[in-house]
N, C-alpha and C. Protein backbone atom coordinates (compact mmCIF):
# COMPACT_ATOMS: atom_id res chain seq x y z
N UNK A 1 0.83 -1.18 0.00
CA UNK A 1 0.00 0.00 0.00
C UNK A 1 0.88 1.25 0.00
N UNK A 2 0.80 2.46 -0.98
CA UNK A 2 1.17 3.44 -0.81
C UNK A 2 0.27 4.50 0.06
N UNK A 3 0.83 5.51 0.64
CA UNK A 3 0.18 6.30 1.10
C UNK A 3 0.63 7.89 0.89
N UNK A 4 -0.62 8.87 0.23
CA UNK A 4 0.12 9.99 0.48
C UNK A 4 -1.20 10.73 0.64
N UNK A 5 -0.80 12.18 1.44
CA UNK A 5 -1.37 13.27 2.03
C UNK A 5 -2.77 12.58 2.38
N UNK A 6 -2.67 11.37 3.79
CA UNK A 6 -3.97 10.96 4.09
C UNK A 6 -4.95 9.46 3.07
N UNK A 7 -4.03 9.50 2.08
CA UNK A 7 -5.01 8.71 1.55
C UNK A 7 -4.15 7.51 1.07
N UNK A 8 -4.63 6.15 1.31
CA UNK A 8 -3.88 5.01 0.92
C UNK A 8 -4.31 4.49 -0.30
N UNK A 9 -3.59 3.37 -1.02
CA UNK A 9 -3.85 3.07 -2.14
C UNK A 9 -4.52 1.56 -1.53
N UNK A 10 -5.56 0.98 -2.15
CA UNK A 10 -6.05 -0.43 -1.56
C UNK A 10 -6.45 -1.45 -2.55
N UNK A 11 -6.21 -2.47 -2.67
CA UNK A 11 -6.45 -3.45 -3.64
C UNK A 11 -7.30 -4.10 -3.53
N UNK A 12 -8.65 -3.40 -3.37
CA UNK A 12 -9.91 -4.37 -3.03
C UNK A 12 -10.29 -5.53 -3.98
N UNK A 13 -10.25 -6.93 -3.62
CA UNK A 13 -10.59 -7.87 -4.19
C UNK A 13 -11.76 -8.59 -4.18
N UNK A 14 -12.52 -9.17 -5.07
CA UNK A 14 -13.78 -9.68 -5.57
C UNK A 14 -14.53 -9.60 -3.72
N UNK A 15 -13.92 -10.30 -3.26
CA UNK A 15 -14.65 -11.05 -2.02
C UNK A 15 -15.00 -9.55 -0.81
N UNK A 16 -14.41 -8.83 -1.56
CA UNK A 16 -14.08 -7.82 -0.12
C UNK A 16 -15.12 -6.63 -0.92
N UNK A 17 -15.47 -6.54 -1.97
CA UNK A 17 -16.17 -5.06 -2.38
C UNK A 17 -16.97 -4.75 -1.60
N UNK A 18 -17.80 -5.42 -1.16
CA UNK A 18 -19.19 -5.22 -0.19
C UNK A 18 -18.52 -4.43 0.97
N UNK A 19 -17.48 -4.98 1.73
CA UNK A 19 -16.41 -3.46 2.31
C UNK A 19 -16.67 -2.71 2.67
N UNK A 20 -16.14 -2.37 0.89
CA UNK A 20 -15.57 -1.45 1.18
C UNK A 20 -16.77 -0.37 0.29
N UNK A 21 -18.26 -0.88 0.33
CA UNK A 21 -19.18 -0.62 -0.78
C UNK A 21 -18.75 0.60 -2.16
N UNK A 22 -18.11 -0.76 -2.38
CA UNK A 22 -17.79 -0.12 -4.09
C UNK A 22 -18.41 -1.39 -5.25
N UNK A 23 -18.76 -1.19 -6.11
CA UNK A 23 -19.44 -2.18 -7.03
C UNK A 23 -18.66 -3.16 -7.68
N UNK A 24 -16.69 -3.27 -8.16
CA UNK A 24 -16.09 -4.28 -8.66
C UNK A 24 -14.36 -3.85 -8.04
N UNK A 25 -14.06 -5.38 -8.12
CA UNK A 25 -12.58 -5.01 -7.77
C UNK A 25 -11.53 -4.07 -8.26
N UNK A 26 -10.60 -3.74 -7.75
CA UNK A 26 -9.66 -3.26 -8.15
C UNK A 26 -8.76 -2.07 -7.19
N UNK A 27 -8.61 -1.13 -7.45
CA UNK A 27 -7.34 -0.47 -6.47
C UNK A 27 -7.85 1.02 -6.74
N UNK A 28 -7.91 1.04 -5.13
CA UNK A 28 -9.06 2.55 -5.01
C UNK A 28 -7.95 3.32 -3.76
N UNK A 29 -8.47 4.58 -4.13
CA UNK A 29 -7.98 5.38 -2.77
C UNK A 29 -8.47 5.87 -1.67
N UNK A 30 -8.44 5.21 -0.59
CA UNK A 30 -9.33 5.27 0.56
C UNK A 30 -8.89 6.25 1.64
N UNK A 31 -9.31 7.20 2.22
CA UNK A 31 -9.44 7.92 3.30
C UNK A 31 -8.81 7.00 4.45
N UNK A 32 -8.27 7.34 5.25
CA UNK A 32 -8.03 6.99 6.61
C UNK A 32 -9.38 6.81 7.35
N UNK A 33 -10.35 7.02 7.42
CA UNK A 33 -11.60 6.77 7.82
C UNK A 33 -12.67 5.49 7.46
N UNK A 34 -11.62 5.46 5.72
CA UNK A 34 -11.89 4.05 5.23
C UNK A 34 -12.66 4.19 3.95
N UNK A 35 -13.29 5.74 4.20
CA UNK A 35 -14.01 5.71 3.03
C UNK A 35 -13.02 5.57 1.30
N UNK A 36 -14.02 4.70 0.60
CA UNK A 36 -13.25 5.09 -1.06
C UNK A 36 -13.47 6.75 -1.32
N UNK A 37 -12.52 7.12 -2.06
CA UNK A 37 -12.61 9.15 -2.51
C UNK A 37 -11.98 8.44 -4.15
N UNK A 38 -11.35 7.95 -4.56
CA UNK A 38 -10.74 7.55 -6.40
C UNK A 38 -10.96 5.69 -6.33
N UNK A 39 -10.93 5.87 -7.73
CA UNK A 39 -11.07 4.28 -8.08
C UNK A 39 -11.93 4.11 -8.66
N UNK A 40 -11.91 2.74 -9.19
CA UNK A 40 -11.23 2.01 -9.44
C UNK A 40 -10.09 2.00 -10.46
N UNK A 41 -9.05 1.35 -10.26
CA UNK A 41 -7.50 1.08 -11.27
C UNK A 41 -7.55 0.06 -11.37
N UNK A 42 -6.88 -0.04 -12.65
CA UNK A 42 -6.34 -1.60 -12.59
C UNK A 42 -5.01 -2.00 -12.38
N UNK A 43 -4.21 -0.80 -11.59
CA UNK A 43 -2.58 -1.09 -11.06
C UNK A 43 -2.69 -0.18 -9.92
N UNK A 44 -1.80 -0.35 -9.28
CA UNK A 44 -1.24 0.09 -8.31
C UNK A 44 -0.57 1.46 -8.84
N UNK A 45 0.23 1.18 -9.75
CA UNK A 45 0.45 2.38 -10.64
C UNK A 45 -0.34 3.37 -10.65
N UNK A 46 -1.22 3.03 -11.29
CA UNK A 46 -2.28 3.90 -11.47
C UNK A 46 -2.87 4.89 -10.58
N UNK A 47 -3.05 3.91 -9.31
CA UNK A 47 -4.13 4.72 -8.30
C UNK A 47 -3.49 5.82 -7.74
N UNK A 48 -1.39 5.17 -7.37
CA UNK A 48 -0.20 6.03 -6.95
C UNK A 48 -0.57 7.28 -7.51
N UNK A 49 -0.78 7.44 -8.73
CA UNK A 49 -0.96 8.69 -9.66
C UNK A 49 -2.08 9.60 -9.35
N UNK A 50 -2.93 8.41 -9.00
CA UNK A 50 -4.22 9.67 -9.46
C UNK A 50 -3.94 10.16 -7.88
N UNK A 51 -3.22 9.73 -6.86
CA UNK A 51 -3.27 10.20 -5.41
C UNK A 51 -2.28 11.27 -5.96
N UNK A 52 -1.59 11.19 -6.47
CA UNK A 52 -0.47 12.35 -5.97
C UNK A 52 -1.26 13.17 -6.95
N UNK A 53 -1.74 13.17 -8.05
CA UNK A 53 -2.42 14.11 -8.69
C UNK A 53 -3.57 14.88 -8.13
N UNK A 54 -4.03 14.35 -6.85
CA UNK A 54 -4.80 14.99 -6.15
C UNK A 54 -4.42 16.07 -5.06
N UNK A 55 -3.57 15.39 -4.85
CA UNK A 55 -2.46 16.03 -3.67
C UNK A 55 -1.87 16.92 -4.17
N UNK A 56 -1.75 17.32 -5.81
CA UNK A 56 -0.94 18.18 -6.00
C UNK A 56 -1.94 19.62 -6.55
N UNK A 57 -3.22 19.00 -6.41
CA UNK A 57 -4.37 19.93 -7.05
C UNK A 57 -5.06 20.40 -6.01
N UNK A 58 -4.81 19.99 -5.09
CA UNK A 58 -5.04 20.64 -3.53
C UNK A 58 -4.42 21.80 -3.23
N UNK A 59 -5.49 23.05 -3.28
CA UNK A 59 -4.81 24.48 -2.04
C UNK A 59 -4.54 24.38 -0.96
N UNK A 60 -3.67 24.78 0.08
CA UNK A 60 -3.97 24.85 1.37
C UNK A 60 -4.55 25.68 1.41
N UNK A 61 -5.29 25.81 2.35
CA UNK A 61 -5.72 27.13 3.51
C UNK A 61 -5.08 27.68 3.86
N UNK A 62 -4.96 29.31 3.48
CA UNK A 62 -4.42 30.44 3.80
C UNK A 62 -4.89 31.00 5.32
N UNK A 63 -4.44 30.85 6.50
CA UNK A 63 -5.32 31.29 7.74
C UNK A 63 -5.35 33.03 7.72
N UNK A 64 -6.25 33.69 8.09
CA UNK A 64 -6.77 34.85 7.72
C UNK A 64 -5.75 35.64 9.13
């Protein structure tokens, strides 16, 4: 499992979708809370990407 800014990469398989309620296998990016937020991939590759591509499309908060 990779992990970045909070969110892990997970390889949900046939037996486990109900879970993680997502509709078919494959490799999603789950919240620390557990929830799915991206997915499904069909690599590990893949999901790595779309996390850091999220992470990198993220503003912080400027505190006032």
């Amino acid at each position: 499992m990779a992990r970045f800014n909070g969110l892990i990469a997970v390889d949900v398989h046939t037996d486990d979708v109900g879970d993680y309620s997502v509709s078919e296998p494959g490799w999603y990016a789950v919240e620390d809370a557990g929830k799915v937020v991206l997915g499904p991939f069909t690599s590990l590759d893949e999901c790595d990407r779309a996390i850091r591509d999220r992470r990198h499309h993220t503003v912080p908060q400027i505190p006032n």
